[in-house]
Protein backbone atom coordinates (compact mmCIF):
# COMPACT_ATOMS: atom_id res chain seq x y z
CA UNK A 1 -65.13 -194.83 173.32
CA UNK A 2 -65.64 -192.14 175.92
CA UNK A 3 -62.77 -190.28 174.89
CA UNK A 4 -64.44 -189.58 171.87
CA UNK A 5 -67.73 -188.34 173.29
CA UNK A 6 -67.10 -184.54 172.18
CA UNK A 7 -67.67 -185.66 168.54
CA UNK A 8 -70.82 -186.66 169.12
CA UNK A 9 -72.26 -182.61 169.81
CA UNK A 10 -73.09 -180.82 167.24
CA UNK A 11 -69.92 -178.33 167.88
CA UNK A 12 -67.69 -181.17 168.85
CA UNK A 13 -68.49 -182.92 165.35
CA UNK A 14 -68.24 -179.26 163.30
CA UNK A 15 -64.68 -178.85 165.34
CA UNK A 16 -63.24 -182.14 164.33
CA UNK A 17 -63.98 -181.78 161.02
CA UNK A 18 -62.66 -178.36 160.44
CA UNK A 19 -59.51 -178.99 162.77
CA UNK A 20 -59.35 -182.52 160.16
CA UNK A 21 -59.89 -180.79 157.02
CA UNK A 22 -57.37 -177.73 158.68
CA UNK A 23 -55.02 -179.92 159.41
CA UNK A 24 -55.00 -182.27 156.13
CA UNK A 25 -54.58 -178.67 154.49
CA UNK A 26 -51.32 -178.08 156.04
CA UNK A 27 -49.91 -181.32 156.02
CA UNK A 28 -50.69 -182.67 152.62
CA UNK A 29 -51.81 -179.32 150.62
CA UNK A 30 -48.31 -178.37 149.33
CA UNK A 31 -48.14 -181.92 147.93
CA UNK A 32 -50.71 -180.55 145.21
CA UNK A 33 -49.70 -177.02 145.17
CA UNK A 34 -49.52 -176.76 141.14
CA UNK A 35 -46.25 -174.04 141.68
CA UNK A 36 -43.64 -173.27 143.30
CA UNK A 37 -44.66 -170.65 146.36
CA UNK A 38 -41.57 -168.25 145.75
CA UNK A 39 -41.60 -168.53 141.99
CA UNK A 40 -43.41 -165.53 139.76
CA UNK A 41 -45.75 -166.87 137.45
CA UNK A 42 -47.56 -163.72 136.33
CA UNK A 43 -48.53 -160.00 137.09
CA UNK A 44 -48.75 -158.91 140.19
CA UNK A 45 -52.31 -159.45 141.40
CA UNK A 46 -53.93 -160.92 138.54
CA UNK A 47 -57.56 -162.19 138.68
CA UNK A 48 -58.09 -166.18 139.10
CA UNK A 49 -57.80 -167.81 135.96
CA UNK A 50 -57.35 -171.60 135.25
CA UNK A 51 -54.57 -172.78 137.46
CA UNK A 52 -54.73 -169.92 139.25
CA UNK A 53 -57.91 -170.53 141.21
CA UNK A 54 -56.87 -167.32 143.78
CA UNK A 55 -55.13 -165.55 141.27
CA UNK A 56 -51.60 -164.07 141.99
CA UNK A 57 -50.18 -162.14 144.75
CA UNK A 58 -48.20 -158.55 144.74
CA UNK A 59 -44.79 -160.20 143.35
CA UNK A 60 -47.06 -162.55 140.61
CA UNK A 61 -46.73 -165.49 142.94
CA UNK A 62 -49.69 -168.13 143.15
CA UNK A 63 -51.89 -167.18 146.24
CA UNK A 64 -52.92 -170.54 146.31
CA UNK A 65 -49.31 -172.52 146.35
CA UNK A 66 -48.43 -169.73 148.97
CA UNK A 67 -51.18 -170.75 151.40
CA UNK A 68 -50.75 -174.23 151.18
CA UNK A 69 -47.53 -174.22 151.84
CA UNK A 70 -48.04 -171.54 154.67
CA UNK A 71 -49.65 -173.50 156.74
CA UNK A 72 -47.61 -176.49 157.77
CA UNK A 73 -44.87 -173.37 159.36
CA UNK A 74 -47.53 -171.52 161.24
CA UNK A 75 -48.83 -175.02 162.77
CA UNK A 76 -45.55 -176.67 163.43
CA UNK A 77 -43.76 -173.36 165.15
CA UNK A 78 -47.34 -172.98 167.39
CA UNK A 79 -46.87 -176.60 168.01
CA UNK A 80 -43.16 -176.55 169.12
CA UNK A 81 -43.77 -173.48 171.03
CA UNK A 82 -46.76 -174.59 173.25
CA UNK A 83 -44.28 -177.81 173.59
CA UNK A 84 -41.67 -175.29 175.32
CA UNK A 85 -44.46 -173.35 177.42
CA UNK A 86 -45.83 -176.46 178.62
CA UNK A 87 -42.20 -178.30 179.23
CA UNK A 88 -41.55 -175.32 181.58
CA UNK A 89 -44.91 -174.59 183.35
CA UNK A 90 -45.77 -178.57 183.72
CA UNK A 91 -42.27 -178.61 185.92
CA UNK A 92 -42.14 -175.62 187.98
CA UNK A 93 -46.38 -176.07 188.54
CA UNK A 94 -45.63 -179.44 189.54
CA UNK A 95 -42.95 -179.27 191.95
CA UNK A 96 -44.53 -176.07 193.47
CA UNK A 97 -47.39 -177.43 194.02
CA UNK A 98 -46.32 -181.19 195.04
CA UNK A 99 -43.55 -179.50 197.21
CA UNK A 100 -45.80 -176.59 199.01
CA UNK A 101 -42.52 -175.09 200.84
CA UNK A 102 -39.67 -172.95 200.14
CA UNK A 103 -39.75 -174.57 196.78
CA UNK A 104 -43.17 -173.28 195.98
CA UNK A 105 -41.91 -170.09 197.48
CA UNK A 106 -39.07 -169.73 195.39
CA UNK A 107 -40.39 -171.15 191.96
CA UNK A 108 -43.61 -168.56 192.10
CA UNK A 109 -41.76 -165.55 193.04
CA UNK A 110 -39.44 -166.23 189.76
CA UNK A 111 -42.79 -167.03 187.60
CA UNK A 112 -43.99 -163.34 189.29
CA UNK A 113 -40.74 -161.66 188.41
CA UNK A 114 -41.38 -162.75 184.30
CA UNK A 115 -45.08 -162.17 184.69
CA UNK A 116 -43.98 -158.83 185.59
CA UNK A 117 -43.04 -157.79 181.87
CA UNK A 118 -45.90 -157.22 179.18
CA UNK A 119 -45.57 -161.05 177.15
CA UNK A 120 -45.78 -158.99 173.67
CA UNK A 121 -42.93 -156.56 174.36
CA UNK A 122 -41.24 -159.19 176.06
CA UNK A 123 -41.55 -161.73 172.52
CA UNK A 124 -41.21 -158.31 170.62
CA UNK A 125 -37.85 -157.20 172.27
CA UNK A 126 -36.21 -160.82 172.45
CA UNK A 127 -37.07 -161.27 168.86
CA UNK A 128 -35.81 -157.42 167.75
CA UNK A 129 -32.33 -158.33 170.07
CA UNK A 130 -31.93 -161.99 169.01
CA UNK A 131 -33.03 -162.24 165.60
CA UNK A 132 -36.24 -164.09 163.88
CA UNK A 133 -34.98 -167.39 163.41
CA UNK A 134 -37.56 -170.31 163.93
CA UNK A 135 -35.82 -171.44 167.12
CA UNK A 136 -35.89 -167.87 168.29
CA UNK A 137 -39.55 -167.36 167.80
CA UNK A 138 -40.41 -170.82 169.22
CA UNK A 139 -37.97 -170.00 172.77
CA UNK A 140 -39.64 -166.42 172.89
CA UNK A 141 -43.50 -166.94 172.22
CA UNK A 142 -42.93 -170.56 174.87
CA UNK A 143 -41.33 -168.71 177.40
CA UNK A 144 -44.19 -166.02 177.76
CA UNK A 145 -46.29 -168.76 178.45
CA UNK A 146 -44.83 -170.65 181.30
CA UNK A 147 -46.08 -167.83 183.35
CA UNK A 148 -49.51 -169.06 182.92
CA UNK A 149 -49.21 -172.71 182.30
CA UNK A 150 -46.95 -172.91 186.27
CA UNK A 151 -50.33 -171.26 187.80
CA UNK A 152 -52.77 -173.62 186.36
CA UNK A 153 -50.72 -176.68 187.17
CA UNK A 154 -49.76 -175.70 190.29
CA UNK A 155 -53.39 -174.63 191.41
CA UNK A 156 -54.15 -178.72 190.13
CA UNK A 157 -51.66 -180.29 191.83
CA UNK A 158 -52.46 -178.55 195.34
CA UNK A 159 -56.05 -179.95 194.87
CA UNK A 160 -54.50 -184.10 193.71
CA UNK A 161 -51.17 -183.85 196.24
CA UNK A 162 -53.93 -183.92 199.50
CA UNK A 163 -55.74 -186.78 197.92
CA UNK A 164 -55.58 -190.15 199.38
CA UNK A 165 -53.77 -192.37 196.74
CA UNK A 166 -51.10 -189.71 196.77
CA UNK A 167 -50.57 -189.86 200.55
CA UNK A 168 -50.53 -193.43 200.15
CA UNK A 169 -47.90 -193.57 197.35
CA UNK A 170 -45.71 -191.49 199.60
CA UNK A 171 -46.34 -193.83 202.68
CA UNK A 172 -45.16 -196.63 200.22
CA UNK A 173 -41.72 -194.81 200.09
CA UNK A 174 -41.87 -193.95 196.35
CA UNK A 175 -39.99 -191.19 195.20
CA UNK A 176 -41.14 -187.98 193.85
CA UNK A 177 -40.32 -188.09 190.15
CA UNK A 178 -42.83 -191.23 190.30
CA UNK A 179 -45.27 -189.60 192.59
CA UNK A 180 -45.62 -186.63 190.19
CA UNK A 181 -45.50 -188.97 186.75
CA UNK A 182 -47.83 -191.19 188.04
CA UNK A 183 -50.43 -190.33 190.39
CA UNK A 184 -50.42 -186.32 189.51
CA UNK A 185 -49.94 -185.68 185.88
CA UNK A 186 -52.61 -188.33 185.06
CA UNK A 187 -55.48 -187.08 187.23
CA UNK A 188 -54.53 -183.18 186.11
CA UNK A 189 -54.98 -184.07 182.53
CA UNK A 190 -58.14 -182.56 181.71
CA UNK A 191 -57.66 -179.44 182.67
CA UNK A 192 -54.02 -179.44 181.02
CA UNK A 193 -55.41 -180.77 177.63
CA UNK A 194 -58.09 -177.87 177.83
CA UNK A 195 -55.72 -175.33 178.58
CA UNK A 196 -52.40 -176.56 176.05
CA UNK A 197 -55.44 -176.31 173.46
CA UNK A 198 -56.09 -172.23 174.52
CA UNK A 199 -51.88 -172.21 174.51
CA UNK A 200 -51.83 -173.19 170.97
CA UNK A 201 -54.10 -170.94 169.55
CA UNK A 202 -52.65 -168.13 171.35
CA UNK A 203 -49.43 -169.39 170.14
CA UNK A 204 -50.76 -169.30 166.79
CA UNK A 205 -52.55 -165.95 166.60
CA UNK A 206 -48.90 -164.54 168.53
CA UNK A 207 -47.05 -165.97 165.68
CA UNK A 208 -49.08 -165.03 162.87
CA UNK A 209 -49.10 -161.17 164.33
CA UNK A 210 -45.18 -161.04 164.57
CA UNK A 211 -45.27 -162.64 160.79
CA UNK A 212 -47.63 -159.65 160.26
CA UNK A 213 -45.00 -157.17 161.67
CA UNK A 214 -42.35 -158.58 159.91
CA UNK A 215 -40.77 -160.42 162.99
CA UNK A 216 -41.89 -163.34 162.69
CA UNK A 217 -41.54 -165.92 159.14
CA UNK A 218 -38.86 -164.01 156.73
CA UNK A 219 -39.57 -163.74 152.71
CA UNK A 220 -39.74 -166.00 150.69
CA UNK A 221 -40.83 -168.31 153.40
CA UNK A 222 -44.47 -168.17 153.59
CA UNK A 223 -46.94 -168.49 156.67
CA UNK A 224 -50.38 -167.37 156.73
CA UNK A 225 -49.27 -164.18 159.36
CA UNK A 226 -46.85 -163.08 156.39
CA UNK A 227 -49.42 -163.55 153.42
CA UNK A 228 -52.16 -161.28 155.17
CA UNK A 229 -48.77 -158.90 155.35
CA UNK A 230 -47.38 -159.12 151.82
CA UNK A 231 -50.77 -158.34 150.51
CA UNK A 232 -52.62 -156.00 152.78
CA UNK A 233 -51.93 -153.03 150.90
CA UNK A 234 -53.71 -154.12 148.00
CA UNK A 235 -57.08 -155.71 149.25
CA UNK A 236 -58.92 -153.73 146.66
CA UNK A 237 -56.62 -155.55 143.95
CA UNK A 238 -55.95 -158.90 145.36
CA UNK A 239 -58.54 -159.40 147.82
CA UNK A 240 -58.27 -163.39 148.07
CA UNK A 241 -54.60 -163.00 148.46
CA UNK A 242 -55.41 -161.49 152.22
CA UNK A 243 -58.69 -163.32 152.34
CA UNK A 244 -57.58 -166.78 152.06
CA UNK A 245 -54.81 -166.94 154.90
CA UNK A 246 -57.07 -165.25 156.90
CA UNK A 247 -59.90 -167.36 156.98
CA UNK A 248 -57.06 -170.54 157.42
CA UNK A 249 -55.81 -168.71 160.64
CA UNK A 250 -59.90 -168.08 161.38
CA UNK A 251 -60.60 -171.65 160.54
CA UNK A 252 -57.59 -173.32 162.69
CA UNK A 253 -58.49 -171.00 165.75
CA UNK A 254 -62.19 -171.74 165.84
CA UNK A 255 -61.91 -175.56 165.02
CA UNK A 256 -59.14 -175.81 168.26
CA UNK A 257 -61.79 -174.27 170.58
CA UNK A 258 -64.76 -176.11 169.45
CA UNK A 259 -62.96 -179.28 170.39
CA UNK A 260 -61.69 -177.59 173.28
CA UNK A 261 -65.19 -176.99 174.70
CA UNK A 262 -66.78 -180.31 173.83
CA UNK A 263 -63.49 -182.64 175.54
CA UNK A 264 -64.93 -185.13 177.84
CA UNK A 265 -66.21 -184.00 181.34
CA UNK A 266 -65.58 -180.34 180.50
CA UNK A 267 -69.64 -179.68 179.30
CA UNK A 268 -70.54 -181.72 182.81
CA UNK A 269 -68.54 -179.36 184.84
CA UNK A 270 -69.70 -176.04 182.96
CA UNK A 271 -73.39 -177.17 183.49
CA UNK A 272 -72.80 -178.40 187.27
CA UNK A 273 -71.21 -174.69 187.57
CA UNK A 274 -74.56 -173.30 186.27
């Protein structure tokens, strides 16, 4: 039951229920999307009218179809991306930090060599040179983040690797791939949860800008980045055609870090800092 102490705040309760209702929106929302989101079903930025509770968008496309269906891409590229950042960093932090010799050497001065290059021009020229498929933008926005991710785990596993169950599992004999999967990754977890959280928003706010720039989701596909696109121009005309995604990328960034400040332990720490 302790896992689920966050939920019991105030914010951790308003955070779970917007991430929920978020989430729900994405996953089952174009299930009861009343059109098609690439077919024309009136003039270009008509009013709301019955069945069209947001009205239409710039090509007479339902604003509200288009959002619902918009979400489940931006969601599951930020997902599979953070899954690539964190597949990367969680190795090379590990071993640098478990190993803490030419390794650790080695491993950080390549992490310092990519931290080196600016992470948006780095996404922006990988994505200009290779294309904007979806595994393109997940490889690009994930690798920009290993940088970070290695630091954080490494700094971690300096801090369990000296601690005395570890020294004892390596007095036992067991190898290293244990050692790390079973005595370090479990007591690093809390700060890893709390930062993959701040990955996937970033990941999500990186992927809805390149979708705004027109490098990121290609028409007709839809994501929320792309609607606020489409439809910026003509705010005046359409305003819940920009409004709408916005407030879902809003809504999904705010509801991640409400849970992310109310996980177990982390409230403790931040008032035993104070």
């Amino acid at each position: 039951m302790n896992r689920f102490r966050f939920a019991r705040t105030p914010e951790g309760a308003v955070g779970v229920a917007l991430l929920a209702f978020v989430l729900f929106v994405a996953l089952i929302g174009p299930y009861f999307a009343g059109h098609s989101p690439t077919e024309s079903i009136g003039l270009p930025f008509d009013g709301p009218s019955e069945g069209l509770p947001l009205g239409t968008d710039g090509l007479g496309r339902d604003v509200l179809s288009r959002v619902l269906h918009g979400g489940l891409t931006v969601i599951g590229l930020g997902i599979a991306a953070a899954a690539v950042s964190y597949l990367g960093g969680l190795t090379i932090g590990l071993l640098a930090g478990y190993s803490r010799n030419l390794l650790d050497a080695g491993l950080m001065r390549g992490v310092d060599v990519l931290l080196a290059f600016p992470p948006l021009l780095f996404v922006l020229v990988l994505v200009t040179g290779a294309g904007t498929s979806a595994l393109v933008l997940v490889l690009a926005v994930g690798i920009v983040q290993i940088t970070g991710i290695s630091r954080i785990v490494r700094a971690a596993t300096l801090e369990v690797s000296v601690s005395g169950y570890v020294e004892a599992a390596v007095a036992r004999g067991e190898a290293t791939p244990a050692i790390l999967s079973r005595e370090v990754l479990p007591n690093i977890m809390a700060p890893v949860l709390a930062d993959f959280g701040l990955r996937f928003v970033f990941t999500v706010l990186l992927l809805s800008g390149l979708s705004f720039l027109s490098l990121g989701v290609q028409p007709p596909d839809a994501d929320w980045g792309s609607l606020v696109r489409e439809n910026i121009g003509a705010l005046a005309d359409g305003g819940a055609s920009v409004i709408a995604p916005s407030l879902a990328i809003a809504s999904l960034t705010i509801a991640v870090n409400l849970v992310i400040d109310n996980l177990p332990g982390r409230a403790a720490r931040e008032r035993g800092a104070r």
